[in-house]
Protein backbone atom coordinates (compact mmCIF):
# COMPACT_ATOMS: atom_id res chain seq x y z
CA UNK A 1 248.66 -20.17 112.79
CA UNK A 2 251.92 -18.68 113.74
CA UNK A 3 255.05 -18.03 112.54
CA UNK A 4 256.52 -20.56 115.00
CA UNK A 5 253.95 -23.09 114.37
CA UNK A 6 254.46 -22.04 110.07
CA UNK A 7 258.11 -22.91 111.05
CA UNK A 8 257.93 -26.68 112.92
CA UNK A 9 258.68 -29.22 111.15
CA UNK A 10 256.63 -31.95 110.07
CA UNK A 11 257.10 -36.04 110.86
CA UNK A 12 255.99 -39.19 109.97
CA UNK A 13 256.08 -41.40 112.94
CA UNK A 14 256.11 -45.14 112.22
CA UNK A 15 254.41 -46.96 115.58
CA UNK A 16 254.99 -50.96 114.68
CA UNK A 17 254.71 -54.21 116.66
CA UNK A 18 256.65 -57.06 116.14
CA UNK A 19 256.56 -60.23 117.33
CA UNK A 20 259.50 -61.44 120.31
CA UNK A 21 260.94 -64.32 118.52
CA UNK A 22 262.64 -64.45 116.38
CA UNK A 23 264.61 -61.64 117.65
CA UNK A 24 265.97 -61.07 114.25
CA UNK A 25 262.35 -59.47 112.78
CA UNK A 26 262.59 -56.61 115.50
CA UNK A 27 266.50 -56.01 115.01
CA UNK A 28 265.61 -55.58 111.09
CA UNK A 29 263.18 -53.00 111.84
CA UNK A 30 265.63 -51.10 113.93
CA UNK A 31 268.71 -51.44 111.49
CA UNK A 32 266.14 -50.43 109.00
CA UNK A 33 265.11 -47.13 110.62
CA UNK A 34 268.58 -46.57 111.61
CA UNK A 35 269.62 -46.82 108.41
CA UNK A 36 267.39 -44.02 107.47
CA UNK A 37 268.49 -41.28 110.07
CA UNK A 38 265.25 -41.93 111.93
CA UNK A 39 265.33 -41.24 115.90
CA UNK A 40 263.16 -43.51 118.38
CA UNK A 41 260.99 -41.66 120.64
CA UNK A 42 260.19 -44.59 122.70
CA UNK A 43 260.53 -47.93 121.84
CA UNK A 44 258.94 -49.01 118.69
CA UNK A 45 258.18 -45.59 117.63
CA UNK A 46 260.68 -44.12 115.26
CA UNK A 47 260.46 -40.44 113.42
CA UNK A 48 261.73 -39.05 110.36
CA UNK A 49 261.44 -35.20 108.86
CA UNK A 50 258.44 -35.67 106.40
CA UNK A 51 259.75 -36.32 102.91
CA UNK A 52 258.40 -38.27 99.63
CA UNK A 53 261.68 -40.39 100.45
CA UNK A 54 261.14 -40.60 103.65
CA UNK A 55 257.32 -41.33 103.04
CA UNK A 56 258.32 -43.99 100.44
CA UNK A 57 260.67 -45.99 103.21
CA UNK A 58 258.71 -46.19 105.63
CA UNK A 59 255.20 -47.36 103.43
CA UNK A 60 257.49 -49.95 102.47
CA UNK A 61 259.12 -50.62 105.93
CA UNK A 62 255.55 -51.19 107.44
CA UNK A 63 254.32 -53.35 104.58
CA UNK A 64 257.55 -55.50 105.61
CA UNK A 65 256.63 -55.15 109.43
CA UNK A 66 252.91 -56.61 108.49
CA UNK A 67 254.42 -59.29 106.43
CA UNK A 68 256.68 -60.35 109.37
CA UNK A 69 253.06 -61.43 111.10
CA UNK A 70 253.38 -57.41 113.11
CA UNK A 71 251.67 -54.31 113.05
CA UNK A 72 252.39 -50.89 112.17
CA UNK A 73 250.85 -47.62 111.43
CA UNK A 74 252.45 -44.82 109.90
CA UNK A 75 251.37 -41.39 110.83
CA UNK A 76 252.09 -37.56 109.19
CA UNK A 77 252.02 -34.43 111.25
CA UNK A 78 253.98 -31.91 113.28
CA UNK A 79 253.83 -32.28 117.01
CA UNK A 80 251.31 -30.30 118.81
CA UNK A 81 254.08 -29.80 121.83
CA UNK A 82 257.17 -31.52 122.68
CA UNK A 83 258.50 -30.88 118.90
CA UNK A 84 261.76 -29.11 120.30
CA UNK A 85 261.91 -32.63 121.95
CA UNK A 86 262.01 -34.48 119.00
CA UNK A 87 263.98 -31.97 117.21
CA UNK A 88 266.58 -32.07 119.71
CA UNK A 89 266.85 -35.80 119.60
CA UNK A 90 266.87 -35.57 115.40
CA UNK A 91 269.88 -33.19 115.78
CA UNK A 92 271.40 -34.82 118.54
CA UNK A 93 271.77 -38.11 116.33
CA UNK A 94 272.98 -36.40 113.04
CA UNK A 95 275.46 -35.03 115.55
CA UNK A 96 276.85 -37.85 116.46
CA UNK A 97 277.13 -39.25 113.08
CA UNK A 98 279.34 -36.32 111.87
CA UNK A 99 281.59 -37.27 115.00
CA UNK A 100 281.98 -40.97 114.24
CA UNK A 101 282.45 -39.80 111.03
CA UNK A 102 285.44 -37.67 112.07
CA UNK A 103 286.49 -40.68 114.52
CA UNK A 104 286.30 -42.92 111.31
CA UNK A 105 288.81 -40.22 109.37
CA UNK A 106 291.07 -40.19 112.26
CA UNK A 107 291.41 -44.37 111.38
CA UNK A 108 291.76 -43.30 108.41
CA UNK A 109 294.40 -40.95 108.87
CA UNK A 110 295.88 -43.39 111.29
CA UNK A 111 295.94 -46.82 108.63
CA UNK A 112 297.47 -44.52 105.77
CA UNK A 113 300.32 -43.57 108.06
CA UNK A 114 300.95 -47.16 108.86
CA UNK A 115 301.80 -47.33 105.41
CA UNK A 116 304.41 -45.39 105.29
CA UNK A 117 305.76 -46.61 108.57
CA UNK A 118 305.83 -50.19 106.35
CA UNK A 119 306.95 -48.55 103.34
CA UNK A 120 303.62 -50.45 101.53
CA UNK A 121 303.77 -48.23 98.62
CA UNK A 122 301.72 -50.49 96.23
CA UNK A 123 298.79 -50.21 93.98
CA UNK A 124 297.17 -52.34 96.10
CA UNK A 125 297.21 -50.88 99.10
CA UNK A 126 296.43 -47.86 97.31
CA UNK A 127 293.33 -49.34 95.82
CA UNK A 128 292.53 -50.31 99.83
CA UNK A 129 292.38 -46.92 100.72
CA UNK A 130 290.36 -45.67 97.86
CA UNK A 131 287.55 -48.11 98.90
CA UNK A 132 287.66 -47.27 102.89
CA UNK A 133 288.15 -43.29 101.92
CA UNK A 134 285.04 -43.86 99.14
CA UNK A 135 282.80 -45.41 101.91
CA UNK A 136 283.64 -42.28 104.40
CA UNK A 137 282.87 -40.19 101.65
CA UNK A 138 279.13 -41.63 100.81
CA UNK A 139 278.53 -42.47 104.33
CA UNK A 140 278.83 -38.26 104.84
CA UNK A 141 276.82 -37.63 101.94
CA UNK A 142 274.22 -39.89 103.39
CA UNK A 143 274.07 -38.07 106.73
CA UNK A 144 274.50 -34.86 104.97
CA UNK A 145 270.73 -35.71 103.09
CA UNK A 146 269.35 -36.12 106.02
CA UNK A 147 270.39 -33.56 108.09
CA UNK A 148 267.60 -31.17 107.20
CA UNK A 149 268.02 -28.90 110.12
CA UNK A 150 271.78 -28.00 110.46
CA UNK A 151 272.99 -30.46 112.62
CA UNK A 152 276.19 -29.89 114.75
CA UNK A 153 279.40 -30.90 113.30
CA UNK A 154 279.23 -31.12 109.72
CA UNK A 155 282.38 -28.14 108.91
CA UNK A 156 284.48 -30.59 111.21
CA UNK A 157 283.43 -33.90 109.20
CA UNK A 158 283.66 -32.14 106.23
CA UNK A 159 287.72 -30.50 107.24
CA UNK A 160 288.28 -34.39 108.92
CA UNK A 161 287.41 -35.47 104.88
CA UNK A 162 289.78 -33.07 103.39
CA UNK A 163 292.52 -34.32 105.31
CA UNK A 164 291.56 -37.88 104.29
CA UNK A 165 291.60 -36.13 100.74
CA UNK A 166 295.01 -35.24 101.14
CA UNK A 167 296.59 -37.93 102.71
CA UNK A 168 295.37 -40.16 99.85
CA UNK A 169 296.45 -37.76 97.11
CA UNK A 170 299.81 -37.65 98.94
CA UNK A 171 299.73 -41.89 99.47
CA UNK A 172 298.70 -42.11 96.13
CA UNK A 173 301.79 -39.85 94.23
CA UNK A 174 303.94 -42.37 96.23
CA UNK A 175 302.67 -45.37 95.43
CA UNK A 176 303.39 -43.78 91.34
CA UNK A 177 306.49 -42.47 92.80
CA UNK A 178 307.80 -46.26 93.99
CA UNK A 179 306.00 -48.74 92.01
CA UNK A 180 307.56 -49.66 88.61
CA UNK A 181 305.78 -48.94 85.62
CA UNK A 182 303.67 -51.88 84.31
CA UNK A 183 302.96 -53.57 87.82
């Protein structure tokens, strides 16, 4: 063995079948693998980095695909060639979830300024942005879990947070700042 081939990384590839109708089986599987950071390397073959999480979601995703009335084998290995391939395509999709990520902080940015254009300084809205900024923040540790190789984009969804950070530290002292005590 190699360095290089001591060095590839190692997938489980979930193959699955699924019957046409109704639709809603096959778009479960996909929001399913999705949701995990897998990639698809054709259809109805997704791939994720080998982990004992990883391993764990996808047992259970094909024991949901065979109860759906499909079929579905899970396998574990590196790739004998093409693995820069699937690499590419792993990194490729972490990289665009650290740019909608810093799309999604730009909204962000963009809502919390509203509110000053309105002069809505209230706990309320406050509390508002503490949920959407809370669900940017796990969404980004989510990716970040998953991103085993060093995807692209990360220190500018991480900087895009910090400004999100700041904005609602800032929001927030004015909200205290204008809203009577006891309200």
């Amino acid at each position: 063995m190699t360095d290089d081939a001591a060095q590839q990384p190692t997938w489980l590839v979930l193959i699955y079948r699924i019957p046409s109708e109704p639709t809603r089986l096959r778009s479960t599987a996909w929001r399913r693998l999705k949701a995990l950071g897998a990639v698809y390397l054709q259809n109805s073959v997704g791939a994720l980095p080998k982990s004992a999480a990883a391993e764990r979601a996808l047992r259970k995703l094909r024991h949901d695909i065979l109860q759906m009335g499909g079929s579905a084998v899970l396998l574990d290995g590196a790739a004998i060639a093409g693995d820069d391939i699937v690499l590419a395509t792993f990194q490729r999709a972490r990289a665009e979830e650290y740019a909608e990520i810093v799309d999604r902080c730009e909204g962000f940015l963009a809502e919390v300024h509203k509110e000053y254009e309105k002069s809505h300084f209230t706990y309320a809205e406050l509390e508002e942005n503490e949920v959407d900024h809370k669900k940017l923040v796990d969404w980004f540790a989510r990716i970040v879990e998953r991103d085993r190789f060093g995807a692209d984009g990360r220190s500018e969804a991480e900087a895009a947070l910090a400004k999100c950070e700041e904005a609602l530290e800032q929001y927030a002292a004015r909200v205290y700042q204008e809203e009577p005590e006891g309200h």
